[in-house]
Protein backbone atom coordinates (compact mmCIF):
# COMPACT_ATOMS: atom_id res chain seq x y z
CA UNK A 1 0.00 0.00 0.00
CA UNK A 2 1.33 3.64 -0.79
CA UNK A 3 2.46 5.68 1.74
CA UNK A 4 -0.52 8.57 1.59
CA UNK A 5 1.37 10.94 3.84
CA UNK A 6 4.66 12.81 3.04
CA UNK A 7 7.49 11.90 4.77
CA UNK A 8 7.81 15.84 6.35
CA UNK A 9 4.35 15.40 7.72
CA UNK A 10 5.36 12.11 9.44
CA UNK A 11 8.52 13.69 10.83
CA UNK A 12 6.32 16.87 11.86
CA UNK A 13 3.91 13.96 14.11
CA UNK A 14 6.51 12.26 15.68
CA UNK A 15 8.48 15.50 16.74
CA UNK A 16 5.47 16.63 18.62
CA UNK A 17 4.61 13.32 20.28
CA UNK A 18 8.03 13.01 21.56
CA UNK A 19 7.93 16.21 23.08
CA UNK A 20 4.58 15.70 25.15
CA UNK A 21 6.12 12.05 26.38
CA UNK A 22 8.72 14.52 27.74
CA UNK A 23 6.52 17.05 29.52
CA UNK A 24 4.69 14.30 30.57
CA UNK A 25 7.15 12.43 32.41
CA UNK A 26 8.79 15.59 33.87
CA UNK A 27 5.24 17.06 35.79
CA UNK A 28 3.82 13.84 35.32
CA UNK A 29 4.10 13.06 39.32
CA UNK A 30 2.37 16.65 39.77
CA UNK A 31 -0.71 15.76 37.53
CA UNK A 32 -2.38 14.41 40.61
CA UNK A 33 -1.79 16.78 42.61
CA UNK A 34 -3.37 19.92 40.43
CA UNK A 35 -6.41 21.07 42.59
CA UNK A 36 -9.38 21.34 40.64
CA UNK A 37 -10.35 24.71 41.45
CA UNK A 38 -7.06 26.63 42.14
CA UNK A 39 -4.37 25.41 39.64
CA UNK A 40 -1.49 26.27 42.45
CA UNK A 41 0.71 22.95 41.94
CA UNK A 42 3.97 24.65 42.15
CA UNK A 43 5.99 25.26 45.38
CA UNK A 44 5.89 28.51 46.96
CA UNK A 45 7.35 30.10 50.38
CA UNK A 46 8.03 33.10 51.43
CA UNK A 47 10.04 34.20 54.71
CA UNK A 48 9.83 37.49 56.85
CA UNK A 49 11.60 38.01 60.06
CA UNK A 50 11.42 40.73 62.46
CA UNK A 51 14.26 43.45 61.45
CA UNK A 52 16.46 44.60 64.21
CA UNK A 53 17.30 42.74 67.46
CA UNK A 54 19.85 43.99 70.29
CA UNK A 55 21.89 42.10 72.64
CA UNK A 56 23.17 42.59 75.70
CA UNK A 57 27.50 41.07 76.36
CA UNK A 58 27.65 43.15 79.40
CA UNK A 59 29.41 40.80 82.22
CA UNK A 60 26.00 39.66 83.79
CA UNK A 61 23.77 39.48 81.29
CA UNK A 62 22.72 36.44 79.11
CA UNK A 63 24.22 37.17 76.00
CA UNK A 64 21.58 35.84 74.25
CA UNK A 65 18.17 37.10 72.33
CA UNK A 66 15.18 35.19 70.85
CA UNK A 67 13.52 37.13 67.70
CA UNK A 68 11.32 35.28 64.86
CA UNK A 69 10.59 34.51 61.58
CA UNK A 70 7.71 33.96 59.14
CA UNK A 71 6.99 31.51 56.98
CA UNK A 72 4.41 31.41 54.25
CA UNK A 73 3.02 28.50 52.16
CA UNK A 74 1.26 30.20 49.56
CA UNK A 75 0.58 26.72 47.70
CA UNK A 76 -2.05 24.41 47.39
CA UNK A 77 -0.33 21.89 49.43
CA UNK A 78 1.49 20.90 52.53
CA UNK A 79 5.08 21.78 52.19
CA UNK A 80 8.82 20.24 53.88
CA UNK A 81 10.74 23.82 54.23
CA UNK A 82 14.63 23.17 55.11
CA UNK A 83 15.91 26.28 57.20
CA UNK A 84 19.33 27.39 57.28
CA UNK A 85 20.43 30.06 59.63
CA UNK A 86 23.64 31.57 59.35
CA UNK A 87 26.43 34.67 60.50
CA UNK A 88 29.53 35.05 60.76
CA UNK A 89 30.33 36.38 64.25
CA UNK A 90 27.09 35.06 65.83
CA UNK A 91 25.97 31.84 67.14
CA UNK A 92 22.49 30.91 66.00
CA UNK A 93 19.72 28.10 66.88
CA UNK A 94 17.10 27.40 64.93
CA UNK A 95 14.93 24.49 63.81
CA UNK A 96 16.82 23.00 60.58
CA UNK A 97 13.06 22.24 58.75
CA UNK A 98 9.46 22.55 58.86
CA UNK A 99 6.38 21.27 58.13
CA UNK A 100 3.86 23.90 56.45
CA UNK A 101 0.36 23.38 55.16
CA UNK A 102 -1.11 25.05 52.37
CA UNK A 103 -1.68 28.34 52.34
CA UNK A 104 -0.53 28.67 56.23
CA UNK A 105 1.72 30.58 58.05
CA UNK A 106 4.28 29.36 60.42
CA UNK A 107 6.25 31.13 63.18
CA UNK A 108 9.92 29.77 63.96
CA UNK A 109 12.23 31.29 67.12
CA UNK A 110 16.18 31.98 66.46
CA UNK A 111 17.84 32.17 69.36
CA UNK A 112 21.17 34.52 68.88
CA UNK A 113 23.83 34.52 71.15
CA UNK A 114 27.06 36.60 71.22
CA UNK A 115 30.72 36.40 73.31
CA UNK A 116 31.48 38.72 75.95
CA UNK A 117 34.18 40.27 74.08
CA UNK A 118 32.45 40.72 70.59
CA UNK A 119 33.06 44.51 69.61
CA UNK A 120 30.16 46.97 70.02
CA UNK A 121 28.18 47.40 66.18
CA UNK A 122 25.67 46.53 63.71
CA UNK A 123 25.76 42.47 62.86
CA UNK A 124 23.52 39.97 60.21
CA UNK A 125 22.04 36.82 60.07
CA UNK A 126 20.87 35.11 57.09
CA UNK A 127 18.02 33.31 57.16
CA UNK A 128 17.25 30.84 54.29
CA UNK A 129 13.78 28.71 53.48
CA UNK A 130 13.36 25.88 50.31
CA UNK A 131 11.43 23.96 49.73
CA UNK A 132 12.11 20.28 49.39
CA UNK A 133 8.80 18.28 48.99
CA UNK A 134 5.35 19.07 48.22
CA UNK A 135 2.84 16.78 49.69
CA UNK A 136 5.12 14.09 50.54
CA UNK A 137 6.83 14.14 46.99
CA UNK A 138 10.48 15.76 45.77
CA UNK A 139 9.59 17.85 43.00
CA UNK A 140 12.03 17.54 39.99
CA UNK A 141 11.47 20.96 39.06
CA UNK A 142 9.84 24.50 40.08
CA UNK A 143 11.85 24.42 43.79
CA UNK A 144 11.11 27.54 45.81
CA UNK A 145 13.08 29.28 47.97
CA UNK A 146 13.06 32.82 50.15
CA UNK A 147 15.57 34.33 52.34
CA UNK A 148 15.55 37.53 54.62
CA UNK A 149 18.27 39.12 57.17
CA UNK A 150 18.07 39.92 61.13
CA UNK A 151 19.70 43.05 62.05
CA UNK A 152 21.30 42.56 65.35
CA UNK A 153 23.10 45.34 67.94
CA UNK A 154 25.91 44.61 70.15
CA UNK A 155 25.14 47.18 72.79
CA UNK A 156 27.99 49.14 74.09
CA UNK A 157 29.51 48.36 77.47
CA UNK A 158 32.11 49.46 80.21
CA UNK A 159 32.59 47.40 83.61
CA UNK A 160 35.72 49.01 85.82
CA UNK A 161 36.40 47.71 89.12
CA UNK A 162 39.16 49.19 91.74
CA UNK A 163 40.84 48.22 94.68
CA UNK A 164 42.34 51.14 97.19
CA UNK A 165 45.58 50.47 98.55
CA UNK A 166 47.13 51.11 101.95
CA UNK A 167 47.05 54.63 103.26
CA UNK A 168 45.82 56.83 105.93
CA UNK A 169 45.09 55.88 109.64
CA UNK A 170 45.94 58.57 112.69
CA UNK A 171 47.74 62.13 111.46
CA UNK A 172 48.51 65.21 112.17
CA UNK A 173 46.62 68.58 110.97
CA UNK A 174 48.60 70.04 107.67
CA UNK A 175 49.93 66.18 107.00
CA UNK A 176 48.89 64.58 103.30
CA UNK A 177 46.43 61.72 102.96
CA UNK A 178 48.30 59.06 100.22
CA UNK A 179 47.43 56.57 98.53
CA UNK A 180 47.05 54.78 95.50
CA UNK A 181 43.98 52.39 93.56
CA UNK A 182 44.73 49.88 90.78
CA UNK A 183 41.65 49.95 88.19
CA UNK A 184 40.51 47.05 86.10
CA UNK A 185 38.33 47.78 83.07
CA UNK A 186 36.09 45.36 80.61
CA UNK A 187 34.76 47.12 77.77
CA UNK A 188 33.43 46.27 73.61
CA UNK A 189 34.18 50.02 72.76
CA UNK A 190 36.50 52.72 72.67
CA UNK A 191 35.94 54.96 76.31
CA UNK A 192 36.85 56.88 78.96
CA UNK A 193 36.35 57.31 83.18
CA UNK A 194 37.30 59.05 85.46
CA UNK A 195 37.71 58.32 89.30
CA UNK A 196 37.61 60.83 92.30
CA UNK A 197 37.97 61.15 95.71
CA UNK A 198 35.40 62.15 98.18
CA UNK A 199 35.48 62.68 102.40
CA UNK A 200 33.10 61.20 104.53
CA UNK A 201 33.34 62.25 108.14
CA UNK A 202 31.82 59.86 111.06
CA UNK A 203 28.60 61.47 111.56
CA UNK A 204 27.74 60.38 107.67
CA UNK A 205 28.14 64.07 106.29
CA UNK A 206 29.44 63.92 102.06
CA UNK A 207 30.20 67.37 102.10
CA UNK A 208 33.76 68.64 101.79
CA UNK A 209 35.29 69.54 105.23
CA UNK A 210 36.73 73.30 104.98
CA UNK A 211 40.55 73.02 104.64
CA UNK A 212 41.39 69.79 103.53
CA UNK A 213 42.90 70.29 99.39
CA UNK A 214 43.00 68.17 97.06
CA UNK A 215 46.06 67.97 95.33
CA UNK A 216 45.42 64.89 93.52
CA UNK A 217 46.43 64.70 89.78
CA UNK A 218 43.60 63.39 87.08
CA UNK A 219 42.78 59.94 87.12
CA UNK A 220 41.44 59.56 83.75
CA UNK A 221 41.08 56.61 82.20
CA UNK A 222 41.46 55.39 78.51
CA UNK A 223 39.80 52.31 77.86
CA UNK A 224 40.31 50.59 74.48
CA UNK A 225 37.86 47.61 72.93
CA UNK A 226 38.75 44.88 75.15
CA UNK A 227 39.48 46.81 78.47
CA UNK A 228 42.35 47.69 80.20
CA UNK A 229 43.94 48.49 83.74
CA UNK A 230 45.43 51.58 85.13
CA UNK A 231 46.71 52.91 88.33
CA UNK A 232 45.96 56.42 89.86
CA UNK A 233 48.12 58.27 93.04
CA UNK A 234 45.70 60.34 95.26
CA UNK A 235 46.84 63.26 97.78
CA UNK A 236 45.19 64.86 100.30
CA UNK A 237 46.21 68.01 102.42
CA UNK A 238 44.82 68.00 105.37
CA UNK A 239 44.31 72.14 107.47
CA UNK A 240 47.08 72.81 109.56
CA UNK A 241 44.97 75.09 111.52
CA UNK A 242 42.40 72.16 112.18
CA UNK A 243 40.89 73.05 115.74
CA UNK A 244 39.68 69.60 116.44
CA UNK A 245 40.25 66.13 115.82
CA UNK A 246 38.41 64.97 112.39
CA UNK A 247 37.08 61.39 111.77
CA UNK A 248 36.20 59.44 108.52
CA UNK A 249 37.32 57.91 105.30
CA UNK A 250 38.45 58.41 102.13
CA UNK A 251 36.55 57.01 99.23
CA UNK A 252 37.43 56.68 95.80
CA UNK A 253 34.14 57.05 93.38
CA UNK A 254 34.37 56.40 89.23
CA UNK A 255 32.49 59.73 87.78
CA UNK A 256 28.81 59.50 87.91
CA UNK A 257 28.25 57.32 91.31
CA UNK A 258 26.81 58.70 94.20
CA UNK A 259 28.45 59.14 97.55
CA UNK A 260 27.48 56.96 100.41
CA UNK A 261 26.26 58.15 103.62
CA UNK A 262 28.10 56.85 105.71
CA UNK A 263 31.91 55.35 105.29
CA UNK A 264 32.18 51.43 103.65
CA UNK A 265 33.33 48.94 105.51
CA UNK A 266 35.93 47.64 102.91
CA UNK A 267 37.65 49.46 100.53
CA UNK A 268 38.07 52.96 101.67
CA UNK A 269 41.40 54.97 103.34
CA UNK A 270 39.90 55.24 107.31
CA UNK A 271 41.59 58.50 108.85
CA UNK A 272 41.76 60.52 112.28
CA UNK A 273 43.20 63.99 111.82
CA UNK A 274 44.48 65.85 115.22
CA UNK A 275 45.31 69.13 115.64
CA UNK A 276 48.72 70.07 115.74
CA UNK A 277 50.03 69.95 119.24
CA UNK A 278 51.85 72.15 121.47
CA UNK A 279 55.59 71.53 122.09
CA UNK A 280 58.26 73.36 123.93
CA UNK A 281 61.35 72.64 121.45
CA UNK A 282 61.37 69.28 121.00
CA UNK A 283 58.98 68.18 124.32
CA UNK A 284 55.46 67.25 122.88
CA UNK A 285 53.22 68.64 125.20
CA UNK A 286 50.13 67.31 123.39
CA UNK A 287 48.61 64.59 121.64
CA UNK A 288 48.22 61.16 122.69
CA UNK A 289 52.43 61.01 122.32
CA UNK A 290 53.28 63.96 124.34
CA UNK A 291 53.99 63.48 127.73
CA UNK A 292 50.33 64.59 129.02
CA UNK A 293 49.39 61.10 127.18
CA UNK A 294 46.07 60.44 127.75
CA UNK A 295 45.46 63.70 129.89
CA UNK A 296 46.50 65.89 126.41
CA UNK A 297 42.49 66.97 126.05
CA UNK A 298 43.05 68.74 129.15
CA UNK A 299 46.99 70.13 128.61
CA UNK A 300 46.18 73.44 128.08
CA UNK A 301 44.45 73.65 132.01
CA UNK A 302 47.48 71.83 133.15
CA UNK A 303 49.95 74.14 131.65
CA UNK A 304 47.92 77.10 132.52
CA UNK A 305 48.15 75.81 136.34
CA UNK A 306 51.68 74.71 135.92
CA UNK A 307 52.22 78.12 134.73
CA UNK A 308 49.90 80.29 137.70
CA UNK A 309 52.21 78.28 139.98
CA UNK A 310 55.63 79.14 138.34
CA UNK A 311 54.34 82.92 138.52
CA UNK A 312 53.52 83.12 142.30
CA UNK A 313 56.85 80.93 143.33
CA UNK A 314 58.76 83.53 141.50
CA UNK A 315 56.93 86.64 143.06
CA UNK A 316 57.29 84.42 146.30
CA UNK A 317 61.06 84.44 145.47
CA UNK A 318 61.21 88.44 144.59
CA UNK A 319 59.58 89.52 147.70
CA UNK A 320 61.77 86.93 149.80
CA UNK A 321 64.84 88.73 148.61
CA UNK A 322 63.45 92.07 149.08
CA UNK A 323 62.91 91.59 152.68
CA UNK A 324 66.14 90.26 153.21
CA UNK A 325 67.72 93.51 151.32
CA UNK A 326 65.85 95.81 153.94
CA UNK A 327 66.65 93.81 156.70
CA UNK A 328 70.46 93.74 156.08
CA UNK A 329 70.31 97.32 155.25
């Protein structure tokens, strides 16, 4: 029998056969899946997480912060979303996937977390979504994927400690107060402090007794990223003229605390200032080492007598001698 059809034609039929075998077998394991009413076969996510987040590295704190994300199936069917969760200078948890069914939404947690020293600034984390099945099958084509970014602030932070050396106990009025504190700073920035020092007398009073001078130089601190430690060398001239004894402490404050009411019991320079006492050349005639001892509150009646008496046995003497004079005459 003669071939009817020309051999183009033929060629023409079995190109286009060939190609819907193809088609077939590439969405053929979506053809069930096509929803009758809605047509939405192909995978679909989208991801949206909240933008800014700050932690806290201060010594103390948890280092940590929990933020979210959003995830959107926008398909017709239930989708397996991988996650991954990623940054460079920031540990991150997160679940790895997810189960999503269509046309839900789905919130996931990342918690961040951040070393102590990690320098004060603006970070990122990535935050990936795909899809890898669509109602329990692996699609061979059409994957979907979504990613979005969490801005996260390292807060800035300085931490100094000090310790006050050795110093002060019992002077004398117009002596100097020394001493000396070592400081020890943490910081994730670039900053400076400063430290002062402040008199507190017994009674609790803050205020600066009249007299005493400060002749302390600056203690200013420079504190690099990372911290640093420092030393600082206080003085304190105390009123010669003081008229009686003062009682307190020294206490060393960084700028910007308040000053106690009353003196610490640890780390503070305790003092007792006395007035200067009165000598006769080298003889101390008071003060708790002069030879009064304990009696020294009550020298200057006891050198006033000591004196009265010293006057009268001299007129005593004068008058003796004059009557001798006029009797020998």
């Amino acid at each position: 029998m003669e071939n009817i059809y020309p051999s183009e034609v033929s060629a023409g039929v079995m190109s286009r056969t060939t190609l819907v075998l193809v088609f077939m077998l590439i969405v053929g394991p979506f053809g069930m899946l096509i929803p009758a009413a809605s047509g939405q076969f192909l995978p679909d996510i989208t991801i949206e997480c909240v933008g800014n987040v700050e932690v806290d590295v201060s010594p103390g704190s948890s280092r940590t912060a929990i933020t979210s994300c959003e995830l959107e199936n926008n398909s017709g069917w239930e989708e397996e979303v991988s996650l991954d969760i990623d940054s460079e200078d920031l540990d991150t948890t997160g679940p790895e996937s997810v189960t999503i069914e269509a046309g839900e939404t789905l919130t996931i947690s990342i918690t961040i977390s951040a070393g102590q020293n990690l320098e004060a600034g603006d970070y990122l984390v990535n935050v990936s979504a795909e899809v890898t099945s669509v109602g329990g099958i692996i699609p061979a084509l059409g994957l979907a994927s979504d990613t979005d970014e969490i801005g996260v602030t390292i807060t800035e932070f300085t931490n100094c400690d000090h310790t006050v050396g050795q110093g002060g106990g019992t002077l004398e009025a117009g002596q100097i107060i020394s001493f000396s504190i070592s400081i020890s700073c943490d910081s994730n920035t670039d900053s400076t402090t400063k430290y002062s020092a402040r008199l507190v007398d017994k009674s609790g009073s803050s205020a600066w007794p009249s007299g005493f001078d400060d002749q302390s130089p600056q203690c200013d601190v420079l504190i690099p990223d990372g911290g640093t430690s420092a030393n600082c060398q206080f003085q304190i001239l105390t009123p010669s003229n003081l008229d009686s004894t003062w009682e307190g402490c020294v206490v060393v404050l960084e700028n910007g605390a308040s000053v106690p009411k009353s003196c610490p019991s640890s780390n503070v320079i305790d003092v007792k200032i006395e007035p200067k006492s009165i000598g006769i050349g080298t003889i101390d005639l008071t003060g708790n080492d002069s030879i009064f001892g304990e009696y020294s509150d009550e020298a200057p009646i006891i050198i006033g007598g000591v004196a009265v008496v010293l006057v009268l046995a001299i007129i005593g003497i004068t008058m003796s001698r004059r009557r001798r004079r006029l009797l020998d005459d």
